[in-house]
PDB file of N, CA and C in Angstrom:
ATOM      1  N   UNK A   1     104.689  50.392 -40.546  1.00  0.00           N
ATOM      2  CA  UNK A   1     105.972  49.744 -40.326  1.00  0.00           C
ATOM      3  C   UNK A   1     106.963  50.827 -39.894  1.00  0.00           C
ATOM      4  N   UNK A   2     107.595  50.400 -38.865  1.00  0.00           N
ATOM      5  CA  UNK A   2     108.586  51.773 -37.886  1.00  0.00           C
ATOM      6  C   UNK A   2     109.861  50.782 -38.129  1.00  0.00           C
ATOM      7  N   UNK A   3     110.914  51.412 -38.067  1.00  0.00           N
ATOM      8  CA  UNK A   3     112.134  50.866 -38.078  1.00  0.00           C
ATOM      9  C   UNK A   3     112.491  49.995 -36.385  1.00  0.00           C
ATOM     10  N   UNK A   4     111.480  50.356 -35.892  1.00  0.00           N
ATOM     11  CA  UNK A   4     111.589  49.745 -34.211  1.00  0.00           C
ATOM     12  C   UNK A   4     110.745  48.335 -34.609  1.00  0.00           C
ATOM     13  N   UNK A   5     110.233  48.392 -35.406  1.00  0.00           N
ATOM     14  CA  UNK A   5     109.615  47.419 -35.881  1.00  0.00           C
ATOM     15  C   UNK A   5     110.269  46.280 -36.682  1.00  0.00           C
ATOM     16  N   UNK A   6     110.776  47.023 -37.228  1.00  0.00           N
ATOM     17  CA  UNK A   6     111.813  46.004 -38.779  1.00  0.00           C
ATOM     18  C   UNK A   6     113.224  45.411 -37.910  1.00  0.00           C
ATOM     19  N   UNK A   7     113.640  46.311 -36.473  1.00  0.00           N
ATOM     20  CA  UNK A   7     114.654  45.673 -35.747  1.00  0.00           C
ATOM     21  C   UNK A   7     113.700  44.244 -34.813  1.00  0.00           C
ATOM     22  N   UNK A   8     112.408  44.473 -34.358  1.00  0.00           N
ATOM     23  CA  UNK A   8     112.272  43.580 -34.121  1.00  0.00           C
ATOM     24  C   UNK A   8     111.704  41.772 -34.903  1.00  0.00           C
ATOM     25  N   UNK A   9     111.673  42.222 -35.876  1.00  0.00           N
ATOM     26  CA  UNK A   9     111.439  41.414 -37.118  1.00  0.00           C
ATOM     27  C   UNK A   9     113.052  41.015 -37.612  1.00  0.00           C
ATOM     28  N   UNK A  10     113.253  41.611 -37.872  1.00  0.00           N
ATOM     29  CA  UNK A  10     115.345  41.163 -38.323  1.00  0.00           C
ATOM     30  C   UNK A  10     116.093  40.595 -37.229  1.00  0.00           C
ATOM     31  N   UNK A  11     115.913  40.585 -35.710  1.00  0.00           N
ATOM     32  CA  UNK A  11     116.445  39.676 -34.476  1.00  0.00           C
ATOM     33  C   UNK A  11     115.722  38.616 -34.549  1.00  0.00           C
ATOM     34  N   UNK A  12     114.392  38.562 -34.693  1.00  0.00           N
ATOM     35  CA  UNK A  12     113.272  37.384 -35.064  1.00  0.00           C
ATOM     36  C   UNK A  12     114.122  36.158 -35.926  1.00  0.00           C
ATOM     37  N   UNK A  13     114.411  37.111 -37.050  1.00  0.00           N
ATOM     38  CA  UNK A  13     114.530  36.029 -38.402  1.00  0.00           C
ATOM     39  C   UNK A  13     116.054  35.638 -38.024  1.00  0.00           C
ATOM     40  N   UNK A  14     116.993  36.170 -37.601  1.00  0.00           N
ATOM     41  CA  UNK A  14     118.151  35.646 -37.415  1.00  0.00           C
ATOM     42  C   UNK A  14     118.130  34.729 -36.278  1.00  0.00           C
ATOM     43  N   UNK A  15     117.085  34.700 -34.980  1.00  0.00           N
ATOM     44  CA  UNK A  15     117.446  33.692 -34.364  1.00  0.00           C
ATOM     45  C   UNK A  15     116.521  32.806 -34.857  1.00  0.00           C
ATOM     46  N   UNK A  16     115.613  32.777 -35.768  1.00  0.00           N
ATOM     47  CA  UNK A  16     115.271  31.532 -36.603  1.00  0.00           C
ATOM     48  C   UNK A  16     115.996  30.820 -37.607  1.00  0.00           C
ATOM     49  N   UNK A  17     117.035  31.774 -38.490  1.00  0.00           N
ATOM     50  CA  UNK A  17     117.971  30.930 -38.775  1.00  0.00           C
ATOM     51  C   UNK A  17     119.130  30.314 -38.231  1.00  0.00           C
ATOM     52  N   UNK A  18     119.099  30.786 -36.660  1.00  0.00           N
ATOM     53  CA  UNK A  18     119.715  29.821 -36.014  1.00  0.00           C
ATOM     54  C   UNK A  18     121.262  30.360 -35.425  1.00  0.00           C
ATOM     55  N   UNK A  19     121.371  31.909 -35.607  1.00  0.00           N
ATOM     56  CA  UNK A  19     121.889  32.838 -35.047  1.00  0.00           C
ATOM     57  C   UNK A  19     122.252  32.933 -33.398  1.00  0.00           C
ATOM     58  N   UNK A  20     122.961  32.491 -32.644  1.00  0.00           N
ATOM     59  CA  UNK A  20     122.629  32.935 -31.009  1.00  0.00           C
ATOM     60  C   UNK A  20     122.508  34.191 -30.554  1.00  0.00           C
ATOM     61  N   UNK A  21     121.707  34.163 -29.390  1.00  0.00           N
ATOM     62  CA  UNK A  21     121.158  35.646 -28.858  1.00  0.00           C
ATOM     63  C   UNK A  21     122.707  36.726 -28.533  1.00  0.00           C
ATOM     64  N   UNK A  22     123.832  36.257 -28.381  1.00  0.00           N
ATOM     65  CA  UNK A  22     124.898  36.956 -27.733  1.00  0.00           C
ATOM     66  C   UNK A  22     125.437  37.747 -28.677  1.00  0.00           C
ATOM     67  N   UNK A  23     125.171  36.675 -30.552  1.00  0.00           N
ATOM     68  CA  UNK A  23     125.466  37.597 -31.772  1.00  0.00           C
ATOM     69  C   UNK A  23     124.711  38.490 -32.229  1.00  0.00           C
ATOM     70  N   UNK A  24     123.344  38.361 -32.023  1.00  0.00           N
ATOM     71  CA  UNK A  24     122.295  39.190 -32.366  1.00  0.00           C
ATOM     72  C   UNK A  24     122.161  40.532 -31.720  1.00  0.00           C
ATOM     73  N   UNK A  25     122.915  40.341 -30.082  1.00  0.00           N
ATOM     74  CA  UNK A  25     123.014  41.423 -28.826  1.00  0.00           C
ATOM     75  C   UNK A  25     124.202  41.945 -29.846  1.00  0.00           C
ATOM     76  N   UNK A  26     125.185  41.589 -30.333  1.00  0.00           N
ATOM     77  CA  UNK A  26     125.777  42.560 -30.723  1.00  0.00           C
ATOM     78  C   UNK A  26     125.870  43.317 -32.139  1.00  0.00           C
ATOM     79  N   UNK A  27     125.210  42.554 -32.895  1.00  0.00           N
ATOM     80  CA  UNK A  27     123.930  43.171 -33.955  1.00  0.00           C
ATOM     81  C   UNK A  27     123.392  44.271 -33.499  1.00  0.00           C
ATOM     82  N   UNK A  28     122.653  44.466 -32.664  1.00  0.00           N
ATOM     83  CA  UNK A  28     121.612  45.278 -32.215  1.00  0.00           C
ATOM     84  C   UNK A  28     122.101  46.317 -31.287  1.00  0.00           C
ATOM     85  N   UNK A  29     123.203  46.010 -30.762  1.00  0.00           N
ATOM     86  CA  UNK A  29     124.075  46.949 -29.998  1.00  0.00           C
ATOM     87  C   UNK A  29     123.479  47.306 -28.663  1.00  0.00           C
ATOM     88  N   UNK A  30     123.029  45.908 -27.849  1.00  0.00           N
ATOM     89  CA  UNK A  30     122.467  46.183 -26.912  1.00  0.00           C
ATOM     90  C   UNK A  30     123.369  45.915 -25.854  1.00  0.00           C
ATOM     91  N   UNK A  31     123.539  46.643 -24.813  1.00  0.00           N
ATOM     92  CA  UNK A  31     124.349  46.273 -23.554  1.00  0.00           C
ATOM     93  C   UNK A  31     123.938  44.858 -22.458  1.00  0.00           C
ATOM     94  N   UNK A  32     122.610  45.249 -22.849  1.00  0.00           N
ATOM     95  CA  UNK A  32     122.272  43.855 -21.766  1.00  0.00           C
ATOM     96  C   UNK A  32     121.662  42.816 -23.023  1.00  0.00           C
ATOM     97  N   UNK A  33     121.534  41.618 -22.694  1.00  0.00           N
ATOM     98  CA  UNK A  33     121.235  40.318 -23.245  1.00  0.00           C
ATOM     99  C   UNK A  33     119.578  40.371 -22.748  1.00  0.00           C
ATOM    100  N   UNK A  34     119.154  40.675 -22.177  1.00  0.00           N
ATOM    101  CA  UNK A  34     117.742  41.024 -21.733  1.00  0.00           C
ATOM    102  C   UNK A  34     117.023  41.790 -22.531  1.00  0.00           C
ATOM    103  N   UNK A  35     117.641  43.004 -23.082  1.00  0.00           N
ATOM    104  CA  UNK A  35     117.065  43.417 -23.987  1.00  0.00           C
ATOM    105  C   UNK A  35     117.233  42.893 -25.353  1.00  0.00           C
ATOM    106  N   UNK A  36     117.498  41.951 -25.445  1.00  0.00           N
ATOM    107  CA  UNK A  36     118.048  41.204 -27.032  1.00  0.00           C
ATOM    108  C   UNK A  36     116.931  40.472 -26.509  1.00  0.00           C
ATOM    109  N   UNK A  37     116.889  39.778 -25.555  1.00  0.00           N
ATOM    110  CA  UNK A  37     115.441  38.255 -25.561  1.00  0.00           C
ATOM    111  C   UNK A  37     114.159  38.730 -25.748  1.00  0.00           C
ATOM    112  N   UNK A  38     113.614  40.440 -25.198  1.00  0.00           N
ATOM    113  CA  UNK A  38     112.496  41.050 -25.617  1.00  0.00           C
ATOM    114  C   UNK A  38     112.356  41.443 -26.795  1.00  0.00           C
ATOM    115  N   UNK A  39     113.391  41.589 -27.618  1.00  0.00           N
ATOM    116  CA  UNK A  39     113.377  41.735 -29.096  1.00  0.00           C
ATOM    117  C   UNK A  39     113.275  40.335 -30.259  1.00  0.00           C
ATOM    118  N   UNK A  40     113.134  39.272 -29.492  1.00  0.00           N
ATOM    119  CA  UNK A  40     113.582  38.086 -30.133  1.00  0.00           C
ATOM    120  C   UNK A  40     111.728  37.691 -30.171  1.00  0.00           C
ATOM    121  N   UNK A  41     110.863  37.421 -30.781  1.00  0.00           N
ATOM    122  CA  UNK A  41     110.256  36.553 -30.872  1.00  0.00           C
ATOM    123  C   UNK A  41     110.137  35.351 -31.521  1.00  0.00           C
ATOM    124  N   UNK A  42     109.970  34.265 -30.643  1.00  0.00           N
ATOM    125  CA  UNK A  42     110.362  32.759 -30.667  1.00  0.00           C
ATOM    126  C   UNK A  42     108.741  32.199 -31.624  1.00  0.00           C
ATOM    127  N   UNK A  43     108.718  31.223 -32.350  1.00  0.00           N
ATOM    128  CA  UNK A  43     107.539  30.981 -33.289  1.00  0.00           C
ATOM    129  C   UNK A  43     107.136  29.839 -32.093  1.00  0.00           C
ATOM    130  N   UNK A  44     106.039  29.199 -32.243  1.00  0.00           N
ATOM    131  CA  UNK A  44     105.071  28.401 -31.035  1.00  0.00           C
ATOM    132  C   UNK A  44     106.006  27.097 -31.417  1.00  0.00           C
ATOM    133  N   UNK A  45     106.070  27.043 -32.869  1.00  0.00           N
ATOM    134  CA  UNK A  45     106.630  25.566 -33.741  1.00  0.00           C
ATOM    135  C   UNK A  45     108.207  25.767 -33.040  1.00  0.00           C
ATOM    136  N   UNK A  46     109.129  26.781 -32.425  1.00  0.00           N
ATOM    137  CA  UNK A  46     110.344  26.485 -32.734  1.00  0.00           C
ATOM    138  C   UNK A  46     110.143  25.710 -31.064  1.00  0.00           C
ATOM    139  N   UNK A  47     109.472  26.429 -30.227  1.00  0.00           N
ATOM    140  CA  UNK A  47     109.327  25.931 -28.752  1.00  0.00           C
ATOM    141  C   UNK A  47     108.932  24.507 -28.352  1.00  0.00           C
ATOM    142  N   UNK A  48     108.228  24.294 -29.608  1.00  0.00           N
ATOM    143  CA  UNK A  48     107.228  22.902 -29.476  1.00  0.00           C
ATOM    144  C   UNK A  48     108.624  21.644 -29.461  1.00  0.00           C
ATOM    145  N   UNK A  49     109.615  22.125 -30.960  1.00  0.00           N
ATOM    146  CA  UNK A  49     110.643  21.530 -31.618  1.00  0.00           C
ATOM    147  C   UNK A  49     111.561  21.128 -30.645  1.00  0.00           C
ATOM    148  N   UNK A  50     112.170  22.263 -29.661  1.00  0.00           N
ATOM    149  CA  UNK A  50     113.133  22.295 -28.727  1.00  0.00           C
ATOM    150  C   UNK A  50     112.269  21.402 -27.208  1.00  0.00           C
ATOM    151  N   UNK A  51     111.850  21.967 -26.921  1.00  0.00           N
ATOM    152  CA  UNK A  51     110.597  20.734 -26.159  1.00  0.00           C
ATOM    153  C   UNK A  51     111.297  19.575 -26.226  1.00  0.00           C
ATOM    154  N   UNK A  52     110.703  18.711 -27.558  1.00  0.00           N
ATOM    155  CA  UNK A  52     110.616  17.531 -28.202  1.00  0.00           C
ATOM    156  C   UNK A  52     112.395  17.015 -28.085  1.00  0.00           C
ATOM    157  N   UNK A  53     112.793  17.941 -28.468  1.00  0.00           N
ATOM    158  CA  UNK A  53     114.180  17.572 -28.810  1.00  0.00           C
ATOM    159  C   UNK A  53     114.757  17.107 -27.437  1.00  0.00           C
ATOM    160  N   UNK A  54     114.722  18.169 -26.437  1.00  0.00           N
ATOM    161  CA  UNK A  54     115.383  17.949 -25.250  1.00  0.00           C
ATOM    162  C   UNK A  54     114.850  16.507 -24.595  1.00  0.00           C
ATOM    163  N   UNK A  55     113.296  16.185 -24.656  1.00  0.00           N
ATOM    164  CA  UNK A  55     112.698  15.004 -24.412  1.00  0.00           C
ATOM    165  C   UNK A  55     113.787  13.854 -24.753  1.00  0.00           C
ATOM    166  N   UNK A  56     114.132  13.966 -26.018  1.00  0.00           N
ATOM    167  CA  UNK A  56     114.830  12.956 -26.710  1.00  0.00           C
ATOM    168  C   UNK A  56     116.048  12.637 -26.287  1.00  0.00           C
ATOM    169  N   UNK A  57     116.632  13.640 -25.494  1.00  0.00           N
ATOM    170  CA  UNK A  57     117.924  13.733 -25.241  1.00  0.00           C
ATOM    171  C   UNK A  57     118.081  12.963 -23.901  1.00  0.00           C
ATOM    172  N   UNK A  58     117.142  13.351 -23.090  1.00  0.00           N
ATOM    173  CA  UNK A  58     116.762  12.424 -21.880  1.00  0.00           C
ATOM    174  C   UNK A  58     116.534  11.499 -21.955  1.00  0.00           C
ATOM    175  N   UNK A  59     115.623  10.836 -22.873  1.00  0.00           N
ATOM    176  CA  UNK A  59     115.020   9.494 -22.315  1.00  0.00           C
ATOM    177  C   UNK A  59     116.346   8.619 -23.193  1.00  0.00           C
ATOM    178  N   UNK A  60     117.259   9.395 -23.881  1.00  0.00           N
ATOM    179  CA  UNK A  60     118.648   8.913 -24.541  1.00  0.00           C
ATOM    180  C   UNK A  60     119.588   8.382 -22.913  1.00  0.00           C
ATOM    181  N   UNK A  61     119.689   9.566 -22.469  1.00  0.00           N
ATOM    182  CA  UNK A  61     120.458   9.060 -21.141  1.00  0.00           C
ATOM    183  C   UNK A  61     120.258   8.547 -20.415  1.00  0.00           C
ATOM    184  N   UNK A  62     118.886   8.740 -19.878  1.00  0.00           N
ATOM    185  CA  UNK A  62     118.254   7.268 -19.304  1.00  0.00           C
ATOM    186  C   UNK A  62     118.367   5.974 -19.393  1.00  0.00           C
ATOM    187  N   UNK A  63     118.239   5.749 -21.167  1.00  0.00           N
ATOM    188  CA  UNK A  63     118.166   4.176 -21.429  1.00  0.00           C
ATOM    189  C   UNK A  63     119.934   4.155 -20.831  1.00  0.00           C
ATOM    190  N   UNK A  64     120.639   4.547 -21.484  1.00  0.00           N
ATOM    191  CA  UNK A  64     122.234   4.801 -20.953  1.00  0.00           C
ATOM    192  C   UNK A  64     122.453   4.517 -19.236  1.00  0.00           C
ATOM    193  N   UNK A  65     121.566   5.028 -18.382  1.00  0.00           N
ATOM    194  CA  UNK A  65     121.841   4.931 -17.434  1.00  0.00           C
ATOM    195  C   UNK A  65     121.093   3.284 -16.966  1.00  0.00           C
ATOM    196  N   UNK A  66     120.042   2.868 -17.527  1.00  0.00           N
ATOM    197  CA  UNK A  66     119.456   2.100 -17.290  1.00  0.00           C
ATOM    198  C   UNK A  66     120.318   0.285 -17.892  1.00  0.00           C
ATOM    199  N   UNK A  67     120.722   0.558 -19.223  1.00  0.00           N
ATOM    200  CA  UNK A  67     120.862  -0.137 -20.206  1.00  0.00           C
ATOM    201  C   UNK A  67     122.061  -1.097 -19.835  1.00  0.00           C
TER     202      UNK A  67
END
């Protein structure tokens, strides 16, 4: 365990609790936002979640547009 390690594990867990990447960039004291998203690993379940969600959001406006 390297401390390059424990920063990328501690950006992890804060954007799993739901933290945005722009607060975490300045957590981490990074100049670019690019290097905050290579430090971020996303879980398979949070991608699957957001997926699903956005689905929902559409076929919401749809019926709206349809209805």
């Amino acid at each position: 365990m390297t401390p390059h390690v424990l920063r990328h594990f501690c950006a992890s867990e804060l954007y799993s609790g739901g933290l945005d990447l722009v607060a975490i960039q300045a957590i981490l004291e990074h100049s670019w936002i690019a290097t905050t998203m290579r430090y971020v690993h996303v879980q398979q379940t949070r991608v699957e979640d957001a997926s699903l969600a956005g689905q929902q959001r559409a076929a919401k406006r749809l019926e709206g547009l349809m209805g």
